[in-house]
N, C-alpha and C. Protein backbone atom coordinates (compact mmCIF):
# COMPACT_ATOMS: atom_id res chain seq x y z
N UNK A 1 25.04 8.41 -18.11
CA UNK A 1 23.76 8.45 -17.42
C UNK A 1 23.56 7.21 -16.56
N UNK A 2 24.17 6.17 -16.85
CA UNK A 2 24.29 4.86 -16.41
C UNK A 2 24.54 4.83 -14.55
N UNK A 3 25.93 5.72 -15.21
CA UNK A 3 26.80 5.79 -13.47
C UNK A 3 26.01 6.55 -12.78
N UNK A 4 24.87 7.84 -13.11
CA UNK A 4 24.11 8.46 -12.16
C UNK A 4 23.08 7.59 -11.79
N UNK A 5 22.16 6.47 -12.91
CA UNK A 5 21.33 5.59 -12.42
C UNK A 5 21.93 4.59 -10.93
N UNK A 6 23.12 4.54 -11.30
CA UNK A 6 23.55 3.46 -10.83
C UNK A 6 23.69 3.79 -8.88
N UNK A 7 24.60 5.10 -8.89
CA UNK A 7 24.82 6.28 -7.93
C UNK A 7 23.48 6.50 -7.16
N UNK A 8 22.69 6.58 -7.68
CA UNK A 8 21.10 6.71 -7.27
C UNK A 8 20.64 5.12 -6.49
N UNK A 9 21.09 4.48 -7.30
CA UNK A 9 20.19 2.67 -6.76
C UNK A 9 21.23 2.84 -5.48
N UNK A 10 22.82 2.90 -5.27
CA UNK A 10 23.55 2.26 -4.26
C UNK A 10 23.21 3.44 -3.07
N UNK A 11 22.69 4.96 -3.61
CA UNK A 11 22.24 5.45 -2.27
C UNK A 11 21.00 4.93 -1.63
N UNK A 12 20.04 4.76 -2.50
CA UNK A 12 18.99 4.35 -2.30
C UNK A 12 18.79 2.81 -0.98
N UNK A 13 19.75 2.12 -1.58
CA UNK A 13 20.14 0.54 -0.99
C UNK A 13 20.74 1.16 0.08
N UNK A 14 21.77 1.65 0.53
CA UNK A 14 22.39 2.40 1.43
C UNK A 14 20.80 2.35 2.41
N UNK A 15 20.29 3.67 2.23
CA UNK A 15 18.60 4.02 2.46
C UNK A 15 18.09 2.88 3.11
N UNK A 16 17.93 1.97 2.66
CA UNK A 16 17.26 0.79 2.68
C UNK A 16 17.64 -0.18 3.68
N UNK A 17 19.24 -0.57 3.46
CA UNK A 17 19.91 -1.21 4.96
C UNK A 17 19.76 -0.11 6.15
N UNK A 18 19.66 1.00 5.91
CA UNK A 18 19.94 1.74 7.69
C UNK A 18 18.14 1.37 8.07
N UNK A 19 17.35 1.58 6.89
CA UNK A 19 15.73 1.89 7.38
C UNK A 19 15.63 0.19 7.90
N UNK A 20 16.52 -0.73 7.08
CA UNK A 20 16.00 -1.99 7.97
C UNK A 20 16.84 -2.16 9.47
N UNK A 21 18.03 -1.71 9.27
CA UNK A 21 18.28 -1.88 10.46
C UNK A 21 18.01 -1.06 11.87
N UNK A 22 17.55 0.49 11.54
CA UNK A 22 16.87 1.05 12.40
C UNK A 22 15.46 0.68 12.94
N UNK A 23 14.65 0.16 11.86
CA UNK A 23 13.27 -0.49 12.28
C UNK A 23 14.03 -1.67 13.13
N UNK A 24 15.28 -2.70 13.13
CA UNK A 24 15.02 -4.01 13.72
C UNK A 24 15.25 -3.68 15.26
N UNK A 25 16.04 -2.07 15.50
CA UNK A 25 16.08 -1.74 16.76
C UNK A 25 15.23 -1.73 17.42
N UNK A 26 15.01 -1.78 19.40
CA UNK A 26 13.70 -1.70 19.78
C UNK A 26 13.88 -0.19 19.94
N UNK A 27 12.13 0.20 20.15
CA UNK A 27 12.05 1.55 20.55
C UNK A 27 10.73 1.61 19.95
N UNK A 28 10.23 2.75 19.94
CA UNK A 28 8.58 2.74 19.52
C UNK A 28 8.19 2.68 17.99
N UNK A 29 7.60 1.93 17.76
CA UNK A 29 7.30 1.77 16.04
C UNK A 29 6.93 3.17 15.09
N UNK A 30 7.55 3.15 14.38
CA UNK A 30 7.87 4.56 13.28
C UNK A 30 6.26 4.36 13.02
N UNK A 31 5.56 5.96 12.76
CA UNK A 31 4.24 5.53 12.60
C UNK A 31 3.97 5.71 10.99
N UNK A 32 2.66 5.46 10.40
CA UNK A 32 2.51 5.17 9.66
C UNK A 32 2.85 5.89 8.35
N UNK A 33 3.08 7.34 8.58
CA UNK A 33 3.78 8.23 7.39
C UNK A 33 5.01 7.87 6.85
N UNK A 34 5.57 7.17 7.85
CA UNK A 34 7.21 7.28 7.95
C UNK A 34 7.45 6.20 7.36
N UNK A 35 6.75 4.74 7.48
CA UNK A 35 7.07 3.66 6.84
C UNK A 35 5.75 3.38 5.38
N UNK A 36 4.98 4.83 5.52
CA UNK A 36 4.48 4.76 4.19
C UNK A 36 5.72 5.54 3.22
N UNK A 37 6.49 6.13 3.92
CA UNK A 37 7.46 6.72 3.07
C UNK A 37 8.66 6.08 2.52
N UNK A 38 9.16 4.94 3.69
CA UNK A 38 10.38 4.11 3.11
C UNK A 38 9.64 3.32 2.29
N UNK A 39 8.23 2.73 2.18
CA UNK A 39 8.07 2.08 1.34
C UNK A 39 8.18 2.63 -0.39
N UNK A 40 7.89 3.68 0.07
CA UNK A 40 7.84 4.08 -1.25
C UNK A 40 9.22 4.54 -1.85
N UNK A 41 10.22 4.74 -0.89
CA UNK A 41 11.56 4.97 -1.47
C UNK A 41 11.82 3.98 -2.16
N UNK A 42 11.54 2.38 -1.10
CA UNK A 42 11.97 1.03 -1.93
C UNK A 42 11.35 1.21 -2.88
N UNK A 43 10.38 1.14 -3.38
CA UNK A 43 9.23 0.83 -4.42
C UNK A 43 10.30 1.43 -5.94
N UNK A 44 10.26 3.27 -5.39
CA UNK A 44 10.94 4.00 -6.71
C UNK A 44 12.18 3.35 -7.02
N UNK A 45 12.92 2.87 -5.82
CA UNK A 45 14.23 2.09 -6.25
C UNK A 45 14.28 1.02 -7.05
N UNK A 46 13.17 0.21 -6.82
CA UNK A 46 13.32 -1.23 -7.56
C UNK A 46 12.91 -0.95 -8.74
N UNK A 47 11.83 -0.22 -8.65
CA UNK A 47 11.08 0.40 -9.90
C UNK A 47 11.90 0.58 -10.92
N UNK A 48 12.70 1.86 -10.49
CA UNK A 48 13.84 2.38 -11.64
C UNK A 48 15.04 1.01 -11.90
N UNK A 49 14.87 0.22 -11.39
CA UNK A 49 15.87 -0.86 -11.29
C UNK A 49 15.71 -2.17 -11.92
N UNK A 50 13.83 -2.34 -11.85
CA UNK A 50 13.15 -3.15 -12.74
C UNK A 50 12.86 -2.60 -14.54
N UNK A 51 12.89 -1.42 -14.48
CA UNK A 51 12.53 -0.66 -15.75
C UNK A 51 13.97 -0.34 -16.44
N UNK A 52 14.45 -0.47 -16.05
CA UNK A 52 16.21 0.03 -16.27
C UNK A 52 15.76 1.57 -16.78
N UNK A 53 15.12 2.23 -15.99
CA UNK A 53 15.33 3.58 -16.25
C UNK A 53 16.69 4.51 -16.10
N UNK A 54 17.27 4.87 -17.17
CA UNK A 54 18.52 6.15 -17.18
C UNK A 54 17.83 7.18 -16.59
N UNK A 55 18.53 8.26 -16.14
CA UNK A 55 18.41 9.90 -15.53
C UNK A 55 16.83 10.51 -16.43
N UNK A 56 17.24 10.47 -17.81
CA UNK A 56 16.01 11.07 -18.52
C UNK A 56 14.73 10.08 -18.52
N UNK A 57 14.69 9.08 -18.95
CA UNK A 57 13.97 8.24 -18.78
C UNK A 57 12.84 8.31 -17.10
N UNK A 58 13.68 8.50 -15.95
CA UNK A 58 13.27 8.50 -14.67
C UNK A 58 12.83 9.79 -14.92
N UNK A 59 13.55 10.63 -15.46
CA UNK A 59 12.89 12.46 -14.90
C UNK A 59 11.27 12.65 -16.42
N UNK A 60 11.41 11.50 -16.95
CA UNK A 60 9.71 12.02 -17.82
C UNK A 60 9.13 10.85 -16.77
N UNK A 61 9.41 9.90 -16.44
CA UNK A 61 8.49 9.18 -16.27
C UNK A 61 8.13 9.04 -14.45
N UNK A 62 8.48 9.20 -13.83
CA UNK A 62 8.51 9.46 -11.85
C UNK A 62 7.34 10.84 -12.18
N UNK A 63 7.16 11.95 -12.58
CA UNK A 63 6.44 12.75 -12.43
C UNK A 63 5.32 12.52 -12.57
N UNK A 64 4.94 11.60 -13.58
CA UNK A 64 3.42 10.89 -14.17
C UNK A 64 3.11 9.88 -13.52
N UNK A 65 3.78 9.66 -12.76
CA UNK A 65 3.63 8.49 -11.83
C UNK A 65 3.04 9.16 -10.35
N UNK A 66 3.87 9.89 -10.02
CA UNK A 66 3.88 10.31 -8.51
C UNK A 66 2.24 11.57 -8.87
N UNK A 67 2.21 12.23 -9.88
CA UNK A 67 1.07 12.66 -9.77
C UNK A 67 0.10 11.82 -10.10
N UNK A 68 -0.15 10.45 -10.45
CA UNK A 68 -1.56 9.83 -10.26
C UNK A 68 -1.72 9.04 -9.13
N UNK A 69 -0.47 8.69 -8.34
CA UNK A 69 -0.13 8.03 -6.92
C UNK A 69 -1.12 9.20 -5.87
N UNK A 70 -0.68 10.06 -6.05
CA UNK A 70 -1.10 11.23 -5.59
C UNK A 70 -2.38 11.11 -4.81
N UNK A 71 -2.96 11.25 -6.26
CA UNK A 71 -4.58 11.23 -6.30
C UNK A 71 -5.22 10.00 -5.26
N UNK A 72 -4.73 8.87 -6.12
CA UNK A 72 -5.02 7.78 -5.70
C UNK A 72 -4.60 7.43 -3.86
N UNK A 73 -3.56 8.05 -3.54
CA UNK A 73 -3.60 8.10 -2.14
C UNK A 73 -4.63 9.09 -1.36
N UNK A 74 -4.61 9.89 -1.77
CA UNK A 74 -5.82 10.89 -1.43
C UNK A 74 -7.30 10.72 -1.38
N UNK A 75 -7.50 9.95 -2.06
CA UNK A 75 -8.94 8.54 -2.19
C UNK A 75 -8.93 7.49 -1.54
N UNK A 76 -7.52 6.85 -0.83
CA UNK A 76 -7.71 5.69 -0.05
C UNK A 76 -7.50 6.37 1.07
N UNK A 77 -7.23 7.73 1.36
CA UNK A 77 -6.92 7.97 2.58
C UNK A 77 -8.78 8.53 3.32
N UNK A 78 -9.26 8.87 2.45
CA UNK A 78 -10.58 8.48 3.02
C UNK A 78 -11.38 7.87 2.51
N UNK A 79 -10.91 6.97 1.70
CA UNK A 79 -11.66 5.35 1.79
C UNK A 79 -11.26 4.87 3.81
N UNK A 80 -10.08 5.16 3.90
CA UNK A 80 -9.74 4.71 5.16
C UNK A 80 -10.49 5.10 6.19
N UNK A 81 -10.92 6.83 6.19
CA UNK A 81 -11.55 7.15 7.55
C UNK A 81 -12.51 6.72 7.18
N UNK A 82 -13.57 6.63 6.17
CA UNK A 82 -14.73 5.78 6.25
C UNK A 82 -15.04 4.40 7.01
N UNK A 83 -13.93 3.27 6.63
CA UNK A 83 -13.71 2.82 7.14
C UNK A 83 -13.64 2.56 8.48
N UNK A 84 -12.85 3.53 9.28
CA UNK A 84 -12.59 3.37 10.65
C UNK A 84 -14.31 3.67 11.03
N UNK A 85 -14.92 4.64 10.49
CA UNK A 85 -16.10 5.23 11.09
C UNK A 85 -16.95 4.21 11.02
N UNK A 86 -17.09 3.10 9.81
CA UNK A 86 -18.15 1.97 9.74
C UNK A 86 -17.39 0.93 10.74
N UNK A 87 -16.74 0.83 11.29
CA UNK A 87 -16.02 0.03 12.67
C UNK A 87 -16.56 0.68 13.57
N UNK A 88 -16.05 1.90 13.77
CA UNK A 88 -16.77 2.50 15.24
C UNK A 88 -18.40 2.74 15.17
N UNK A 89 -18.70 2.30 14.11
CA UNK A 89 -20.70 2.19 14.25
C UNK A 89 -21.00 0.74 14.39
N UNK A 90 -19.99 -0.37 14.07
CA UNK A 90 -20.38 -1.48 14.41
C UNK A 90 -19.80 -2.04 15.33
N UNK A 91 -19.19 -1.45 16.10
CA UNK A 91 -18.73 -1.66 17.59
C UNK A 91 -19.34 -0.91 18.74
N UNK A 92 -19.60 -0.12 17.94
CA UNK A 92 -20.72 0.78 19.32
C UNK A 92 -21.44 0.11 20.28
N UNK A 93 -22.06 0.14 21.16
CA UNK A 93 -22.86 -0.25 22.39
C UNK A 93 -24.43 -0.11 21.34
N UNK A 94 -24.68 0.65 21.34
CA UNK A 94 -26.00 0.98 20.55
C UNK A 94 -25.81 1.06 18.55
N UNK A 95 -26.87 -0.06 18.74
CA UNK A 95 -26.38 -0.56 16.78
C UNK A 95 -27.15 1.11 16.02
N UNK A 96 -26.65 0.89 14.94
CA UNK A 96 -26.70 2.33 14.19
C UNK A 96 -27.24 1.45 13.21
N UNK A 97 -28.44 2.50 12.75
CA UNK A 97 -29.49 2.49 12.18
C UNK A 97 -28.92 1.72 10.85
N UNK A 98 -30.02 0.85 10.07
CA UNK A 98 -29.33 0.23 8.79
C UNK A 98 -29.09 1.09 7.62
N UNK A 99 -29.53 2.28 7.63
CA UNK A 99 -29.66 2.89 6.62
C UNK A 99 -28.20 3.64 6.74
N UNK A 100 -27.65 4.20 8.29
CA UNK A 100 -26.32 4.82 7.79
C UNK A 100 -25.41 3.61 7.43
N UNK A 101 -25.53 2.27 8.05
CA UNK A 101 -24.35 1.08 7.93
C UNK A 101 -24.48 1.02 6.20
N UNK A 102 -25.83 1.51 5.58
CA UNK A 102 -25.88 0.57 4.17
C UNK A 102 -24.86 1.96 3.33
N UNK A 103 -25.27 3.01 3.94
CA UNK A 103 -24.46 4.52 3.51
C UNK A 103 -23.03 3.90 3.59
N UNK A 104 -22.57 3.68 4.89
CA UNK A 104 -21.18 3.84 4.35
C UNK A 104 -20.72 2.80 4.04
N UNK A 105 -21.22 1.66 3.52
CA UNK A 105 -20.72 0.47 3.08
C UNK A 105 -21.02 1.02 1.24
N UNK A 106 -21.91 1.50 0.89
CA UNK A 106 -22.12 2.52 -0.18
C UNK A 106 -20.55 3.34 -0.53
N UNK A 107 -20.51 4.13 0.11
CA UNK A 107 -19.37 4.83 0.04
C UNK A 107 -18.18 4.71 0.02
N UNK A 108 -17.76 3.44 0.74
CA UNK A 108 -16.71 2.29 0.39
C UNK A 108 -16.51 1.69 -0.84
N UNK A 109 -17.61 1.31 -1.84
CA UNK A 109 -17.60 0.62 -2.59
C UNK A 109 -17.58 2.07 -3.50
N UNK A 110 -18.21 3.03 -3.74
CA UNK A 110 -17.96 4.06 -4.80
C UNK A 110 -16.25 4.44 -4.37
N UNK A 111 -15.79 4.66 -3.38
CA UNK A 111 -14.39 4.75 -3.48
C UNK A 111 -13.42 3.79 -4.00
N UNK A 112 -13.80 2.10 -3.54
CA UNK A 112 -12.92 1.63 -4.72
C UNK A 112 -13.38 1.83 -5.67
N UNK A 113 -13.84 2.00 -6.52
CA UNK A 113 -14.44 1.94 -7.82
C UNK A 113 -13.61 3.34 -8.51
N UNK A 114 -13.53 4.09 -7.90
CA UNK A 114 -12.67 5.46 -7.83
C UNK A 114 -11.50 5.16 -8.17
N UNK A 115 -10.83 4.37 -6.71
CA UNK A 115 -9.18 3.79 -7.10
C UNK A 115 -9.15 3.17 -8.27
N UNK A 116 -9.65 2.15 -8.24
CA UNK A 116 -9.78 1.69 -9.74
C UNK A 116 -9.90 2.21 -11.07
N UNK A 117 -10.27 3.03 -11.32
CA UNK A 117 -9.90 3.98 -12.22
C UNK A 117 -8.78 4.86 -12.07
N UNK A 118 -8.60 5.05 -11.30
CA UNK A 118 -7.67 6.17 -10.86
C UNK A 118 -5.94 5.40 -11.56
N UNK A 119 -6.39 4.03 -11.24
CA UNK A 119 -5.07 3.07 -11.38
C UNK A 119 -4.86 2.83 -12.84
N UNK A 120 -6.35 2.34 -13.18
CA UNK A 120 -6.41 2.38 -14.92
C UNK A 120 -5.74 3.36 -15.44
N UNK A 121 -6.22 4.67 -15.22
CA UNK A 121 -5.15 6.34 -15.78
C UNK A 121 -4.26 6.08 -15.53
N UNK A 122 -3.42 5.48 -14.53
CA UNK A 122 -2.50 5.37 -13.93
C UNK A 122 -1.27 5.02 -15.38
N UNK A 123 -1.77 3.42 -15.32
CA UNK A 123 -1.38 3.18 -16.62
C UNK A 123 -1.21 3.24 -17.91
N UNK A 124 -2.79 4.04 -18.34
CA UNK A 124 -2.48 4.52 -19.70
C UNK A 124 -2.08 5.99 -19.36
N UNK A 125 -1.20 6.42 -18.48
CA UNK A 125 -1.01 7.63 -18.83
C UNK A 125 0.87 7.32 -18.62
N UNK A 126 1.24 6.30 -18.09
CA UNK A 126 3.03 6.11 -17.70
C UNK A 126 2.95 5.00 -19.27
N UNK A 127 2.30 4.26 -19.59
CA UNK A 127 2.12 3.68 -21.20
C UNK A 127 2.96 5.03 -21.98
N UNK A 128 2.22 6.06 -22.39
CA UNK A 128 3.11 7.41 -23.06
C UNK A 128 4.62 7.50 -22.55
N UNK A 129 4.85 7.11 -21.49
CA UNK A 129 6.33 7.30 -21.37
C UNK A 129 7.07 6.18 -21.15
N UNK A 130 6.65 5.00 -21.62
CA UNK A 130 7.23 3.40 -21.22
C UNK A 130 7.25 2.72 -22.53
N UNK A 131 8.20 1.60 -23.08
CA UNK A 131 8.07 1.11 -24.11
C UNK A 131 7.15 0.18 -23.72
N UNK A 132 6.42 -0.71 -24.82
CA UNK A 132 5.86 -1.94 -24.21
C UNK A 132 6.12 -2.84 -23.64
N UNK A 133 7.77 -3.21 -23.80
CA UNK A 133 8.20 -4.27 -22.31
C UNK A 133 8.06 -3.39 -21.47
N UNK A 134 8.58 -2.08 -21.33
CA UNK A 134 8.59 -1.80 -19.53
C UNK A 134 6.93 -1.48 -19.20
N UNK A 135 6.15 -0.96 -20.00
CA UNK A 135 4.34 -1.52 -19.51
C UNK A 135 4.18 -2.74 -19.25
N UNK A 136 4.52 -4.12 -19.85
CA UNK A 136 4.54 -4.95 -19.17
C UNK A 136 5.38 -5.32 -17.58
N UNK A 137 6.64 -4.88 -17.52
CA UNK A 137 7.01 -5.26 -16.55
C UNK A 137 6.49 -4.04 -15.42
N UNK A 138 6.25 -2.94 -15.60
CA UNK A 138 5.76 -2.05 -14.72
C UNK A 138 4.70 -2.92 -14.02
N UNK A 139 3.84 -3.33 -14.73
CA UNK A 139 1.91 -3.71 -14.29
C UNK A 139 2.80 -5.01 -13.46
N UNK A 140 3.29 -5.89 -14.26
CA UNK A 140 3.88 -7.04 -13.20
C UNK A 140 4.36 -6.63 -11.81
N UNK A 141 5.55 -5.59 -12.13
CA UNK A 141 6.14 -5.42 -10.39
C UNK A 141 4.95 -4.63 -9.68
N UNK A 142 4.20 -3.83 -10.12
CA UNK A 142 3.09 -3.19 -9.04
C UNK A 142 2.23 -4.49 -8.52
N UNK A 143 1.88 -5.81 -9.43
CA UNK A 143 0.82 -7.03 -9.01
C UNK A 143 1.83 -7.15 -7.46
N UNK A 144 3.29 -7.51 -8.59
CA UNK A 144 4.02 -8.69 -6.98
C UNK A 144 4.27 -7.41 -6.30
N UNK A 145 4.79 -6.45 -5.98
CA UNK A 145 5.07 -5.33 -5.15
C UNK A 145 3.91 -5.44 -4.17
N UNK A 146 2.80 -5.60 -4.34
CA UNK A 146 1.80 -5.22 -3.31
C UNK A 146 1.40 -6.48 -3.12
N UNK A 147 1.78 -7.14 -3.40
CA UNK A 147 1.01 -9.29 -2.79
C UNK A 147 2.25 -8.62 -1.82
N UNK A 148 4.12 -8.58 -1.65
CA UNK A 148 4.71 -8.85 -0.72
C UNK A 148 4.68 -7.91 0.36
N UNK A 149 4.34 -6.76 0.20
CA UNK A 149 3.49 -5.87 1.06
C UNK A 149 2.60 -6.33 1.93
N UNK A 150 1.18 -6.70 1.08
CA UNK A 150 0.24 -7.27 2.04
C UNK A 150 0.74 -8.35 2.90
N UNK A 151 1.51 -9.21 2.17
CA UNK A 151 2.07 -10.73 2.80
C UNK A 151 2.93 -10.21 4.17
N UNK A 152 4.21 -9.08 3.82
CA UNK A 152 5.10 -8.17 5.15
C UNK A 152 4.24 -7.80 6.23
N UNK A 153 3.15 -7.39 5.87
CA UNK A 153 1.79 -6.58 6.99
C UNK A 153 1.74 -7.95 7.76
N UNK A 154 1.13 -8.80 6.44
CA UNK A 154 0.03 -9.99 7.22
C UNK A 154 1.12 -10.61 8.76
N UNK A 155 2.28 -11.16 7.83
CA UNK A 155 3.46 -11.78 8.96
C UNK A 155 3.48 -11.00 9.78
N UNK A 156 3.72 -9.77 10.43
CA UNK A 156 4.13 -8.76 11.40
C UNK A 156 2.75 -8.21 12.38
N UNK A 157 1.50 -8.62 11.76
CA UNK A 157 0.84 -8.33 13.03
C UNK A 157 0.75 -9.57 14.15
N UNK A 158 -0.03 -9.13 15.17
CA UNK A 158 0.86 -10.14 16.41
C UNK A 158 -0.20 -11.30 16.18
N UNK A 159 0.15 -12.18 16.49
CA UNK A 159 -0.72 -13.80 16.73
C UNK A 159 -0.64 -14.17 14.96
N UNK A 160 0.21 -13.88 14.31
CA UNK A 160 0.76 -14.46 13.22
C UNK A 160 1.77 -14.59 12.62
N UNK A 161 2.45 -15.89 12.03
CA UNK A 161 3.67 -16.20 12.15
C UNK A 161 3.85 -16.14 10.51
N UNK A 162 5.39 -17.39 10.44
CA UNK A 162 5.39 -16.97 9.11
C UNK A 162 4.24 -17.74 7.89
N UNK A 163 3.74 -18.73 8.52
CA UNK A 163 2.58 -19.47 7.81
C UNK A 163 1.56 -18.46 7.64
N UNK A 164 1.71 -17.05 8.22
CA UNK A 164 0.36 -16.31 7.44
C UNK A 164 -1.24 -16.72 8.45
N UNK A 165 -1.17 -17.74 9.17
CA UNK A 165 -2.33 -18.67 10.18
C UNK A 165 -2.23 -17.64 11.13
N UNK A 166 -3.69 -17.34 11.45
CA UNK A 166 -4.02 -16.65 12.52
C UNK A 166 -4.11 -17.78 13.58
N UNK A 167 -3.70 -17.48 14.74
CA UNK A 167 -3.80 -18.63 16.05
C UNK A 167 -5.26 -18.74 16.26
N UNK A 168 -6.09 -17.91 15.87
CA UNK A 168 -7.57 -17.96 16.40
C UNK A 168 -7.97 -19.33 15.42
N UNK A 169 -7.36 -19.90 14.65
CA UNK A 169 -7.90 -21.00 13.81
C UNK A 169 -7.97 -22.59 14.72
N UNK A 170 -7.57 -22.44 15.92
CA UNK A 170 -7.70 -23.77 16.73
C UNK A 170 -9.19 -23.35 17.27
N UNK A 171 -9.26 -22.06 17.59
CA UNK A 171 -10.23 -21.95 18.15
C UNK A 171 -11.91 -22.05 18.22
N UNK A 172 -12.66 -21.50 18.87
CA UNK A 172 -14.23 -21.28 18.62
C UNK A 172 -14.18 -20.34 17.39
N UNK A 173 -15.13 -21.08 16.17
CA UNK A 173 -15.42 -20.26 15.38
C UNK A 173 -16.18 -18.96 15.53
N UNK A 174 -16.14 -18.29 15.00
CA UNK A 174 -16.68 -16.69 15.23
C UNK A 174 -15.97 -15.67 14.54
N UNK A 175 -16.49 -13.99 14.79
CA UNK A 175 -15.87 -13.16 13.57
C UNK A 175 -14.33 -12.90 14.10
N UNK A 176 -12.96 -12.81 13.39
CA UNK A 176 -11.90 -12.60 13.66
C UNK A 176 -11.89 -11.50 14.50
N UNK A 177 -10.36 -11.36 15.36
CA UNK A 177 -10.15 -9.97 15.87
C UNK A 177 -10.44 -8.76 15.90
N UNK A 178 -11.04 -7.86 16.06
CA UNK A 178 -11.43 -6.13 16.00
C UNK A 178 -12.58 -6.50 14.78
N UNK A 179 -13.07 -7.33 14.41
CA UNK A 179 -13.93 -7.39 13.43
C UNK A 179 -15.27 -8.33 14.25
N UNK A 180 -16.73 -7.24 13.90
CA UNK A 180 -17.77 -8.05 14.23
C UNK A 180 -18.29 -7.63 15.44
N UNK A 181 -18.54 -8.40 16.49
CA UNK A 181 -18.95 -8.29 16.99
C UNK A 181 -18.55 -6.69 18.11
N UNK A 182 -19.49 -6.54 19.05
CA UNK A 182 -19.04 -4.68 19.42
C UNK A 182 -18.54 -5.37 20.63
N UNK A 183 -17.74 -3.98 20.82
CA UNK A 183 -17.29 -4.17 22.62
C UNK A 183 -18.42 -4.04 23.70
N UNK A 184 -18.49 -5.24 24.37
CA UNK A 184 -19.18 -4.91 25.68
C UNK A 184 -18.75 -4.96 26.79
């Protein structure tokens, strides 16, 4: 079962050098399905690689996983359009009334509160199929998994380097980029 775990990680890595070296090509940036998807190939790879999951081990435990991922993407994905919509009401030309801004800042906050649970199940439900080291090391690699995520995002948008410093920090204080104030 070893050599199929193993067979699995070196395709996977395989996977992994072409997706980095096809992203370092120029050409138009893969949009967001596509590199929500290699992420998550890496993720299951290291995953099964951090857990030392065998064949059986991976086939009880990836199913209980990927169905509370599920969910939980399905809740941030409109946590997200909320989002965009409380941007496009506070960028508008004409301010929107306080009562819808307090609504969907409302609705933001009942959706995390959602994820957050959603993540809690998350865990006591892959707990049933994990010994207690790999519950510990699971909860660990999901903490650092998503700090080097956010940290990959933060470096790669433009006017920030590898210090993580937005260039707007020499500047006139005021609200950051696409945030705050509306277009006029």
């Amino acid at each position: 079962m070893k050599k199929n775990a193993f067979a699995i990680a070196v395709a996977l890595g395989t996977l992994v050098l072409f997706t980095a070296a096809a992203l370092a090509q120029q050409g138009p940036p893969p949009n967001r399905e596509e590199i929500a998807k290699r992420i998550e190939l890496i993720r299951m790879w290291k995953l099964t690689e951090a857990l030392d999951l065998d064949e059986e081990a991976a086939a009880r435990f990836f199913p209980v996983l990927n169905e509370h991922e599920s969910k939980i993407r399905e809740v941030a994905d409109t946590k997200r359009g909320i989002e965009r919509e409380l941007r496009k009401a506070l960028n508008s030309e004409t301010v929107s009334p306080k009562e819808d801004l307090i609504d969907l800042m409302q609705q933001i906050v009942n959706l995390d509160q959602t994820i957050n649970e959603l993540k809690l199940k998350e865990v006591e439900a892959v707990s049933k199929v994990l010994s207690q080291e790999q519950l510990v090391t699971f909860i660990r690699f999901n903490l650092e998994f998503q700090r080097r995520i956010r940290k990959m995002i933060h470096e790669m948008k433009p006017g920030r380097g590898k210090g993580g410093r937005h260039q707007m920090d020499t500047e006139q204080p005021g609200p950051p980029p696409d945030m705050g104030a509306p277009n006029r």
